[in-house]
PDB file of N, CA and C in Angstrom:
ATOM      1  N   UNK A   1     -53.873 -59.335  30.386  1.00  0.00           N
ATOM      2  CA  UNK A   1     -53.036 -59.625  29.246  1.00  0.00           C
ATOM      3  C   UNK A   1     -53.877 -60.359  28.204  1.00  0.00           C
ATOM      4  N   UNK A   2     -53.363 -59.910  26.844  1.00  0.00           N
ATOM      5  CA  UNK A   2     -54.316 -60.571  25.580  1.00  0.00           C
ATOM      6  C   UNK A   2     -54.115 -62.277  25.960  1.00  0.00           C
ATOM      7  N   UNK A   3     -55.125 -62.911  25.316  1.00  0.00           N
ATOM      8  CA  UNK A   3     -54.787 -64.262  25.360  1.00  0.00           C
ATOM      9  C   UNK A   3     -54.137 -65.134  24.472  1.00  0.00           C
ATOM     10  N   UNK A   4     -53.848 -64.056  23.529  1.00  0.00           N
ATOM     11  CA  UNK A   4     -52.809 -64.742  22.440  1.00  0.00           C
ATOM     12  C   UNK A   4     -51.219 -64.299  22.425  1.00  0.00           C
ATOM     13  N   UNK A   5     -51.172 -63.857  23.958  1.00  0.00           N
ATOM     14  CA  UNK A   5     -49.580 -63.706  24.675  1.00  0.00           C
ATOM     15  C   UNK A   5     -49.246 -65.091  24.875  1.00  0.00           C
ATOM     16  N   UNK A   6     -50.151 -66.257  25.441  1.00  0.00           N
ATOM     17  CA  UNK A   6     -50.001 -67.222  25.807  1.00  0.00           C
ATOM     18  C   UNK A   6     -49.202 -68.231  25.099  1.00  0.00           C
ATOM     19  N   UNK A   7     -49.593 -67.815  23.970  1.00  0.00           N
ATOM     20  CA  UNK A   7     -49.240 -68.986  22.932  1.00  0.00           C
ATOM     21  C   UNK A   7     -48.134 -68.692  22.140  1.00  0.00           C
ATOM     22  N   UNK A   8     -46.861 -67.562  22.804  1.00  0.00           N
ATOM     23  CA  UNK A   8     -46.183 -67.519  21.603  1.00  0.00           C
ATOM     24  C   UNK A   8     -44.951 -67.474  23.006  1.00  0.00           C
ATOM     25  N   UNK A   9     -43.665 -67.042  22.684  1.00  0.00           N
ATOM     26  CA  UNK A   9     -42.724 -66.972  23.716  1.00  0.00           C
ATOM     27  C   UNK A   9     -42.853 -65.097  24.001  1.00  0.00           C
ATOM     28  N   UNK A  10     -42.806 -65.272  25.566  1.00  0.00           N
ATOM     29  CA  UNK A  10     -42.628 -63.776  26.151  1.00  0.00           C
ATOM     30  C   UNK A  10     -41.344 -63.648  26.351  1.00  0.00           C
ATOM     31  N   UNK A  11     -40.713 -62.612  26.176  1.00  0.00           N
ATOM     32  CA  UNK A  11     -38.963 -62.338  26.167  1.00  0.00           C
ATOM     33  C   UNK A  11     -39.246 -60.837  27.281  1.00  0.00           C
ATOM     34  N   UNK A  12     -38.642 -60.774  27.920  1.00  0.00           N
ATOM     35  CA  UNK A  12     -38.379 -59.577  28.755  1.00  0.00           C
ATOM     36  C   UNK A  12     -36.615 -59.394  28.712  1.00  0.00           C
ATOM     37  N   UNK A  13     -36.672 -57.528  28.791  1.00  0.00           N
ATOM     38  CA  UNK A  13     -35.490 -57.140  28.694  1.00  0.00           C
ATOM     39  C   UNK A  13     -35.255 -56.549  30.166  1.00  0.00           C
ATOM     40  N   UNK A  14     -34.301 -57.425  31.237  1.00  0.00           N
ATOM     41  CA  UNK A  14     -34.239 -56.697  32.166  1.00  0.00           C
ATOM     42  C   UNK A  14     -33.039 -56.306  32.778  1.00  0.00           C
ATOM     43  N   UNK A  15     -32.974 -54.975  33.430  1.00  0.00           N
ATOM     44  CA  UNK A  15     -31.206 -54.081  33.926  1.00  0.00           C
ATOM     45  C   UNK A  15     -30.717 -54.267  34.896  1.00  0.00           C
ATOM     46  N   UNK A  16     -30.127 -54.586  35.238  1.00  0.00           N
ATOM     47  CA  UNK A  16     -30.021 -54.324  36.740  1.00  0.00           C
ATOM     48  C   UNK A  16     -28.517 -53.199  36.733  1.00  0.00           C
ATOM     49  N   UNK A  17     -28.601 -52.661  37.591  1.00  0.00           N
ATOM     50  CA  UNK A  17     -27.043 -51.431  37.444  1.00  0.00           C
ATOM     51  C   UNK A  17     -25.856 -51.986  38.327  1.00  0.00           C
ATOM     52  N   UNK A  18     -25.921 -53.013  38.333  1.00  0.00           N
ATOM     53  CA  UNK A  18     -24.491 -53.677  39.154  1.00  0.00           C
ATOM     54  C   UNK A  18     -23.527 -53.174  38.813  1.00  0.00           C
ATOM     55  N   UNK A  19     -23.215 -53.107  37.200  1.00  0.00           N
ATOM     56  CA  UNK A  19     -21.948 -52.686  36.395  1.00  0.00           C
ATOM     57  C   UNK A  19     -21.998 -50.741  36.606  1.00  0.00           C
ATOM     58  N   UNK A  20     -22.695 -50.583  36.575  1.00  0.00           N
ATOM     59  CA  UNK A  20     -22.343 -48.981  36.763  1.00  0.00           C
ATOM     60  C   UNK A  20     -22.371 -48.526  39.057  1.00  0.00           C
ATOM     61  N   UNK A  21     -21.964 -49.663  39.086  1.00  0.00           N
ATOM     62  CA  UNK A  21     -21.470 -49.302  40.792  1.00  0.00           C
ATOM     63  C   UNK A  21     -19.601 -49.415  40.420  1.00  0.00           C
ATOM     64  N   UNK A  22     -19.385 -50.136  39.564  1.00  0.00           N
ATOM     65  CA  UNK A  22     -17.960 -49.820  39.328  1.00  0.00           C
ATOM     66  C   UNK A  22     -17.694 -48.330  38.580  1.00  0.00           C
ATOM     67  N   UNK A  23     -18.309 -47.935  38.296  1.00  0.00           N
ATOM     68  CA  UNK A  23     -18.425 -46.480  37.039  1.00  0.00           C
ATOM     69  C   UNK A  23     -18.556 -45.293  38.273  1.00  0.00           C
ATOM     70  N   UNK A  24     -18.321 -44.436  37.912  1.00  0.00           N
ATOM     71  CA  UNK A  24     -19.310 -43.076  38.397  1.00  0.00           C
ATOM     72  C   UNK A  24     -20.380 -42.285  37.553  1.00  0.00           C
ATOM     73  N   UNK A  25     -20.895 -43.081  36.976  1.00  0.00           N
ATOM     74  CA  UNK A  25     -21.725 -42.892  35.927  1.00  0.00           C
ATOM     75  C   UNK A  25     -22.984 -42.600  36.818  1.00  0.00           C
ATOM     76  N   UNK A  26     -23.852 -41.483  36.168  1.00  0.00           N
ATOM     77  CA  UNK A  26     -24.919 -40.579  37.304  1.00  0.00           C
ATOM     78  C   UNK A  26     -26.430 -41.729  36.639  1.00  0.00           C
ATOM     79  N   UNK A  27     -27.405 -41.816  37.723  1.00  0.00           N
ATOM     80  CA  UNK A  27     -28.898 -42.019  37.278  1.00  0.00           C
ATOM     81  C   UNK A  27     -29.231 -41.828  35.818  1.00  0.00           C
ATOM     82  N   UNK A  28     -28.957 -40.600  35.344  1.00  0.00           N
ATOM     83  CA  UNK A  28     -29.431 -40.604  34.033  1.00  0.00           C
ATOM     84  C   UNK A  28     -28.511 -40.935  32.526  1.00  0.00           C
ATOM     85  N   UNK A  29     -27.137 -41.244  33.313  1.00  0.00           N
ATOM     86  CA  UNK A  29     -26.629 -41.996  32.088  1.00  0.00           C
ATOM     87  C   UNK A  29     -27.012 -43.745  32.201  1.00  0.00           C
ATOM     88  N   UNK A  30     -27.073 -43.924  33.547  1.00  0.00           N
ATOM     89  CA  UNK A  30     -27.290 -45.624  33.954  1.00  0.00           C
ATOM     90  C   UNK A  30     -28.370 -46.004  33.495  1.00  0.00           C
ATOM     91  N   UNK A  31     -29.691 -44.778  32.955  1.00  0.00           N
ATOM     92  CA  UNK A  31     -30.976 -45.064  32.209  1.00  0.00           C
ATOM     93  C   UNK A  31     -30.907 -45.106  30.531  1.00  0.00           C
ATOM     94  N   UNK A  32     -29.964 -44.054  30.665  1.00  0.00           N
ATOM     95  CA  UNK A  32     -29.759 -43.841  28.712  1.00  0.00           C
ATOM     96  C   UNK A  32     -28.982 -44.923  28.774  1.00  0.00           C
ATOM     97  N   UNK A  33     -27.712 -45.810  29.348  1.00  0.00           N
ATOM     98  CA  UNK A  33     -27.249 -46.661  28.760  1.00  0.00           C
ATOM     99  C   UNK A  33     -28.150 -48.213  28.898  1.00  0.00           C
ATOM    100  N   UNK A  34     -28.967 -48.335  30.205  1.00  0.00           N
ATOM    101  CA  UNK A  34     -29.833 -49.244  29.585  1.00  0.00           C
ATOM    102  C   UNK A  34     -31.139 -49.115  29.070  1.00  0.00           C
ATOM    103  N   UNK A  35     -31.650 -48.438  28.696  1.00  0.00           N
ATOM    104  CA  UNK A  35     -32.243 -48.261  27.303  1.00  0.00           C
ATOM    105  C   UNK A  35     -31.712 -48.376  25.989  1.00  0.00           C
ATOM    106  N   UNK A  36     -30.626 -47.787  26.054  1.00  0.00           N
ATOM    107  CA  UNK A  36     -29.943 -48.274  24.490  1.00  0.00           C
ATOM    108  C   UNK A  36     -29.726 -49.715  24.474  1.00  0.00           C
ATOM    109  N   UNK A  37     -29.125 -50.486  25.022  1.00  0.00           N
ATOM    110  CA  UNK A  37     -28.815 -51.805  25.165  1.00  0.00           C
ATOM    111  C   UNK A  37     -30.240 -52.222  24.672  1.00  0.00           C
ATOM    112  N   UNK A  38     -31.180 -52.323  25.924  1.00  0.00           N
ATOM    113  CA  UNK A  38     -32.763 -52.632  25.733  1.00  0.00           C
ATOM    114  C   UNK A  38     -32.906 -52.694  23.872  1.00  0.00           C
ATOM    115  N   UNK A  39     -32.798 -51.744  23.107  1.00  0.00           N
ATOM    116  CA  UNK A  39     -33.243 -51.291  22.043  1.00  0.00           C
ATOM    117  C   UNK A  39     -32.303 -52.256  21.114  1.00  0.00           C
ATOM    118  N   UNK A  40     -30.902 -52.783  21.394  1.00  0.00           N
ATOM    119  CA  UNK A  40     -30.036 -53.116  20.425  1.00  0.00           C
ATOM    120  C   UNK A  40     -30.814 -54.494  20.527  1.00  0.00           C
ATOM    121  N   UNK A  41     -30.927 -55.116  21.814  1.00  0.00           N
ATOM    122  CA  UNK A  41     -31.441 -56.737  21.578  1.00  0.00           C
ATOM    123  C   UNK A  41     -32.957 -56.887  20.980  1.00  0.00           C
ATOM    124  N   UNK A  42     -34.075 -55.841  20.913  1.00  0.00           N
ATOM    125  CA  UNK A  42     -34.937 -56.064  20.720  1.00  0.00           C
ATOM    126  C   UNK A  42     -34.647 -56.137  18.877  1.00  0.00           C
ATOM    127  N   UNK A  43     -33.554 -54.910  18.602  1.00  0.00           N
ATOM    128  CA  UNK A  43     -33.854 -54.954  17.286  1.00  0.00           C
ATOM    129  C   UNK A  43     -33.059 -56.536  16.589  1.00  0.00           C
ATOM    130  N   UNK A  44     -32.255 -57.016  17.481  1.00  0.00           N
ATOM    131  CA  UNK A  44     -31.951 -58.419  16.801  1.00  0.00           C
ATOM    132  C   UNK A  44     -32.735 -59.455  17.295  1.00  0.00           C
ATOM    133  N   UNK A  45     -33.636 -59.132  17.872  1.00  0.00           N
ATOM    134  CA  UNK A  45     -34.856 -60.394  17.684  1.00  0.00           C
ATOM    135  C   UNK A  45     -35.299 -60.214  16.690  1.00  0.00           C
ATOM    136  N   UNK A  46     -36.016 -58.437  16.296  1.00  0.00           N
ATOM    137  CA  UNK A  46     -36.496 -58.189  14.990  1.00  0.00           C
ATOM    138  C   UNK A  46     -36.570 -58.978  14.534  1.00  0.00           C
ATOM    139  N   UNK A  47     -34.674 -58.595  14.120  1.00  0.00           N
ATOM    140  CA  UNK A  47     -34.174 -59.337  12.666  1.00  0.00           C
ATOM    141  C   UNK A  47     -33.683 -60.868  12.205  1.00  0.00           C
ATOM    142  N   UNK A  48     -34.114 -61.631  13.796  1.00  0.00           N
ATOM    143  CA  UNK A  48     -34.024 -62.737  14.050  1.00  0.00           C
ATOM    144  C   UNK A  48     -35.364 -63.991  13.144  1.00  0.00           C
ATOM    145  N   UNK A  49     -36.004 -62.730  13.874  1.00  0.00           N
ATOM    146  CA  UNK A  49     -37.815 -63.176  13.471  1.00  0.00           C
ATOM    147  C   UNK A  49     -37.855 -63.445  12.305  1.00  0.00           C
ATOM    148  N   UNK A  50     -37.729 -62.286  11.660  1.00  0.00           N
ATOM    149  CA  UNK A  50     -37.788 -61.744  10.047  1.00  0.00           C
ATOM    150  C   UNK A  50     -36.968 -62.670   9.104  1.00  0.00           C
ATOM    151  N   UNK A  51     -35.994 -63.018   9.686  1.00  0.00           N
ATOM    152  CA  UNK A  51     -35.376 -64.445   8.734  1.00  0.00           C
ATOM    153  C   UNK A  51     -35.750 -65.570   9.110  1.00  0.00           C
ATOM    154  N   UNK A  52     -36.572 -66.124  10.368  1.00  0.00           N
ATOM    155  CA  UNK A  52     -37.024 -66.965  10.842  1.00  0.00           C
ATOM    156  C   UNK A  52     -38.143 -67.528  10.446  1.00  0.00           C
ATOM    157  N   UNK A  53     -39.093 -65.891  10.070  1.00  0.00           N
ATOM    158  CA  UNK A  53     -40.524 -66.516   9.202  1.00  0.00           C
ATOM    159  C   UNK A  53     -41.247 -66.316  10.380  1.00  0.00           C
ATOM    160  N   UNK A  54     -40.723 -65.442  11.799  1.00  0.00           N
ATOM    161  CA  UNK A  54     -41.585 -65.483  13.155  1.00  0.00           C
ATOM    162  C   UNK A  54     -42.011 -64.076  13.199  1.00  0.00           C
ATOM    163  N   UNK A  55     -42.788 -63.783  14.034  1.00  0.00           N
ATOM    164  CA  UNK A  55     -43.187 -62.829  14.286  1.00  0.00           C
ATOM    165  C   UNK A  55     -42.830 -61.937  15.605  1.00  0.00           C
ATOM    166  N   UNK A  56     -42.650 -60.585  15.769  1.00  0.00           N
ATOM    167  CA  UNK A  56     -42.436 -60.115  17.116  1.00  0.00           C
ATOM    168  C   UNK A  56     -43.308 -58.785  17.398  1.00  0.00           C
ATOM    169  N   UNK A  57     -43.264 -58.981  18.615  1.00  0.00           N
ATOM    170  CA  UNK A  57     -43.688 -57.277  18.727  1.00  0.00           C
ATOM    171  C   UNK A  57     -43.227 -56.829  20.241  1.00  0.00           C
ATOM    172  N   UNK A  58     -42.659 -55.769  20.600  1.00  0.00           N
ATOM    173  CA  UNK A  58     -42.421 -55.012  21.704  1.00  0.00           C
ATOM    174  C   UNK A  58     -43.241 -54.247  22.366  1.00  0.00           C
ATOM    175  N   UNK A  59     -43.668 -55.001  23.803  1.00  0.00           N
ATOM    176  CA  UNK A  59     -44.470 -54.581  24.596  1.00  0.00           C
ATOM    177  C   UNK A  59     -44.180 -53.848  25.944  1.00  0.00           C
ATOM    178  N   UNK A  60     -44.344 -52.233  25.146  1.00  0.00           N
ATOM    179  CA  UNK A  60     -44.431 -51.666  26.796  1.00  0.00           C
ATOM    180  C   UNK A  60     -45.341 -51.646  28.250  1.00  0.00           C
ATOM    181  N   UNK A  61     -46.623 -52.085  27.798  1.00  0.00           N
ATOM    182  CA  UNK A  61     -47.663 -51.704  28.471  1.00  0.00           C
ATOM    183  C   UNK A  61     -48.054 -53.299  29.423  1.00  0.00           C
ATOM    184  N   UNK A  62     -46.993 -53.735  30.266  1.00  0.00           N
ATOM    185  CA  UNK A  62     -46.791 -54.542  31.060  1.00  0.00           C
ATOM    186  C   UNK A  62     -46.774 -54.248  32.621  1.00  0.00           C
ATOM    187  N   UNK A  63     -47.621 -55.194  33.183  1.00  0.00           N
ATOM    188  CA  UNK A  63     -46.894 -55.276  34.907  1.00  0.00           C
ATOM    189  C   UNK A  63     -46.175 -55.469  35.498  1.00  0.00           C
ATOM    190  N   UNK A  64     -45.314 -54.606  35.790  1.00  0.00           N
ATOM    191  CA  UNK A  64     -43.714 -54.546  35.596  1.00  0.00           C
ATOM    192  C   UNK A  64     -43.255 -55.269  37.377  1.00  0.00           C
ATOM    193  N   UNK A  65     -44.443 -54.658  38.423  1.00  0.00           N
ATOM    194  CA  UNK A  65     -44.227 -55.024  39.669  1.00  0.00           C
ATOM    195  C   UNK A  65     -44.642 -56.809  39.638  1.00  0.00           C
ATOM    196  N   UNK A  66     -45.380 -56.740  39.186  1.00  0.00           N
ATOM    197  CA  UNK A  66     -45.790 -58.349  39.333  1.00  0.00           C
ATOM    198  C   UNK A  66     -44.556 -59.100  38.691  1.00  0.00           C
ATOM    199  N   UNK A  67     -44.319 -59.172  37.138  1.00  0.00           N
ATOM    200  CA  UNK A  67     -43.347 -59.731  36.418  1.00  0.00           C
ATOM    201  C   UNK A  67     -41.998 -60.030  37.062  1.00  0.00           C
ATOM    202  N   UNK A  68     -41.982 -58.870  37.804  1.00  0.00           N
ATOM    203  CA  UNK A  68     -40.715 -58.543  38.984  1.00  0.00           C
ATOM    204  C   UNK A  68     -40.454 -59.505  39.357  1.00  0.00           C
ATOM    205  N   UNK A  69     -41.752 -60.010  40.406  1.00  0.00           N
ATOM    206  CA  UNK A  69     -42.073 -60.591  41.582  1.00  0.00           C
ATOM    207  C   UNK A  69     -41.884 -62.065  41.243  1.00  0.00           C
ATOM    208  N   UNK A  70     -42.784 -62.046  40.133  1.00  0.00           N
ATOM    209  CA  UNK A  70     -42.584 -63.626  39.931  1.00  0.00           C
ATOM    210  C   UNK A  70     -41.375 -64.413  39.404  1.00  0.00           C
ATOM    211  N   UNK A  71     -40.439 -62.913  38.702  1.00  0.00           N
ATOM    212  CA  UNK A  71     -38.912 -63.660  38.044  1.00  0.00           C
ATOM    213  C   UNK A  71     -38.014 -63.079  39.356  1.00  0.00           C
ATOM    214  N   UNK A  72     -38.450 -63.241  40.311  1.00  0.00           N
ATOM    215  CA  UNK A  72     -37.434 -63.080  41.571  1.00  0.00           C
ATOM    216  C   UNK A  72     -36.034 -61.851  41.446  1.00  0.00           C
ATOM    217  N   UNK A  73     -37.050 -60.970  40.709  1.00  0.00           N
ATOM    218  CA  UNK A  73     -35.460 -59.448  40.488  1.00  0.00           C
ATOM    219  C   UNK A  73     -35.473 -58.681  41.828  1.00  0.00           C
ATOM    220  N   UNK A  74     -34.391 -58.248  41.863  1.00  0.00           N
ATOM    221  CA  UNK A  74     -33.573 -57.849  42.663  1.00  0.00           C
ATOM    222  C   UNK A  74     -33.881 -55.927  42.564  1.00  0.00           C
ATOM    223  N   UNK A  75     -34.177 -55.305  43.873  1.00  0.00           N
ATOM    224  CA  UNK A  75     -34.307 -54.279  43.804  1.00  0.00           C
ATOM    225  C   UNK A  75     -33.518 -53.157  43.126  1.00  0.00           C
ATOM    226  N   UNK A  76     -32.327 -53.588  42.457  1.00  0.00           N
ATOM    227  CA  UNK A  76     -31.534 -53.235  41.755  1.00  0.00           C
ATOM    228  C   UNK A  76     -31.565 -53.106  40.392  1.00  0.00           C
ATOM    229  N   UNK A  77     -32.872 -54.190  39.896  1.00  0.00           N
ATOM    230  CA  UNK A  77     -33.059 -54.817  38.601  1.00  0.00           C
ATOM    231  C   UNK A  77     -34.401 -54.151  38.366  1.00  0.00           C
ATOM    232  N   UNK A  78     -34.755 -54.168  36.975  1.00  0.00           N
ATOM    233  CA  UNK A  78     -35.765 -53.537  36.198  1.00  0.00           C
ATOM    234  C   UNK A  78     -36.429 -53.916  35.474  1.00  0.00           C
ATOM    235  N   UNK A  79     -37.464 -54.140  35.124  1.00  0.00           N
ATOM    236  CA  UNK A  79     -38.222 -54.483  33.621  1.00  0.00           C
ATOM    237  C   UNK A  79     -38.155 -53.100  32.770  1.00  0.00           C
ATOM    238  N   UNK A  80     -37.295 -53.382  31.450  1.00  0.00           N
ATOM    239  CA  UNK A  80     -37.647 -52.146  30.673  1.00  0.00           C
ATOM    240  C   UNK A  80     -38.960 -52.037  29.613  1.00  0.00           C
ATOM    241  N   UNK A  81     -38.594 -53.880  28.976  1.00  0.00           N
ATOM    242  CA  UNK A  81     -39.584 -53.656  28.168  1.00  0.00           C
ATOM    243  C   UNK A  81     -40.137 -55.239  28.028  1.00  0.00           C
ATOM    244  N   UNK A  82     -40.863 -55.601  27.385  1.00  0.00           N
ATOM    245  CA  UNK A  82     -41.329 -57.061  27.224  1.00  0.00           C
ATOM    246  C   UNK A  82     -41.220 -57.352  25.517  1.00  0.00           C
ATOM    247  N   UNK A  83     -40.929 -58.309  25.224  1.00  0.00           N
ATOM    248  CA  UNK A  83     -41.162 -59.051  23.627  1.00  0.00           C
ATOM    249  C   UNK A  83     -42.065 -60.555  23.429  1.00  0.00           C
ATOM    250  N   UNK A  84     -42.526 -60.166  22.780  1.00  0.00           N
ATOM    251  CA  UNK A  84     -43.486 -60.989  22.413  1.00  0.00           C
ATOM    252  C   UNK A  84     -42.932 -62.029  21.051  1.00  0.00           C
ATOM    253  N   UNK A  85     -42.680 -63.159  20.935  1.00  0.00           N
ATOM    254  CA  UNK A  85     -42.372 -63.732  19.524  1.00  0.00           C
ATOM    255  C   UNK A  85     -43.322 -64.837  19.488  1.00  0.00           C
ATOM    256  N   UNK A  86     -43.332 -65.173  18.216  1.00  0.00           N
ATOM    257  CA  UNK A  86     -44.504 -66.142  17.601  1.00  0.00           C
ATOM    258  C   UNK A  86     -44.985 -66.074  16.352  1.00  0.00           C
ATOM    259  N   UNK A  87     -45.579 -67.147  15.753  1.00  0.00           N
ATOM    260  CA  UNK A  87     -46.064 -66.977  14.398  1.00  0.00           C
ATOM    261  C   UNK A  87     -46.914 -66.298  14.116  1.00  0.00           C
ATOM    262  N   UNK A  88     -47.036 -65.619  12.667  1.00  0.00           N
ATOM    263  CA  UNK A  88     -47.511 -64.728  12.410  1.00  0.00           C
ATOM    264  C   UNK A  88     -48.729 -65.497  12.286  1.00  0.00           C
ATOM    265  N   UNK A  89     -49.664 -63.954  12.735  1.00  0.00           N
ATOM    266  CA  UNK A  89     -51.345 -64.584  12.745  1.00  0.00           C
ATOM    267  C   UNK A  89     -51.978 -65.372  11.519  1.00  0.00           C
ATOM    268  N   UNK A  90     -51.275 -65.384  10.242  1.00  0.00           N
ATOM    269  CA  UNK A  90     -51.699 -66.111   9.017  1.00  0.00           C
ATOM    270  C   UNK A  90     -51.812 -67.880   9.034  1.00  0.00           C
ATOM    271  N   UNK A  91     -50.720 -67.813  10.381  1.00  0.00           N
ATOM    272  CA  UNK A  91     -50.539 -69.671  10.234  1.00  0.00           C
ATOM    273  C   UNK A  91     -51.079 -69.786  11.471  1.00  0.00           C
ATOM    274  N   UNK A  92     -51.215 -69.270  12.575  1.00  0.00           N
ATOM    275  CA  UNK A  92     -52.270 -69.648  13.756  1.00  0.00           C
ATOM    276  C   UNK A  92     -53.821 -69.784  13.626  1.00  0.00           C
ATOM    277  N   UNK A  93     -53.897 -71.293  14.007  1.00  0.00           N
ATOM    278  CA  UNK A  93     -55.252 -71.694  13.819  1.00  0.00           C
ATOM    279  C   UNK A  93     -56.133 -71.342  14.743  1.00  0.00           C
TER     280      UNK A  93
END
């Protein structure tokens, strides 16, 4: 991982399908509906950032088994995606 992950807050978006054991909702809607979700909170950090004066960026290219491991998820549960927030590189010294 870059070393200027360190210094800002890491946000992870993660699923778990508890709520679709009440549903009969199949594998591939239980993926399209958390992915969409995934996508609605990332875009209000966006727009969180963006009036904040912070910076973000959405990171797919994470260790999803490790991250797992160390936030104690449940074989049920998922990493979809990771967020990154922090000041923009202009004011980091």
């Amino acid at each position: 991982m870059e070393k200027w992950i360190y210094t800002g807050l890491f946000m992870m978006s993660v699923t778990g399908n508890g709520w679709a054991q009440e549903t009969d909702a199949g594998a591939e809607q239980k993926a399209l509906y958390s992915a969409t979700d995934t996508g609605f909170i990332a875009q209000n950090v966006y727009f969180f950032c963006t009036s904040a004066g912070l910076a973000t960026v959405v990171r797919g290219s994470i260790d999803r088994a490790a991250l797992g491991a160390v936030m104690g998820l449940g074989s049920h549960q998922q990493i979809i995606l990771a967020q990154s927030v922090g000041y923009p590189a202009k004011y980091v010294q």
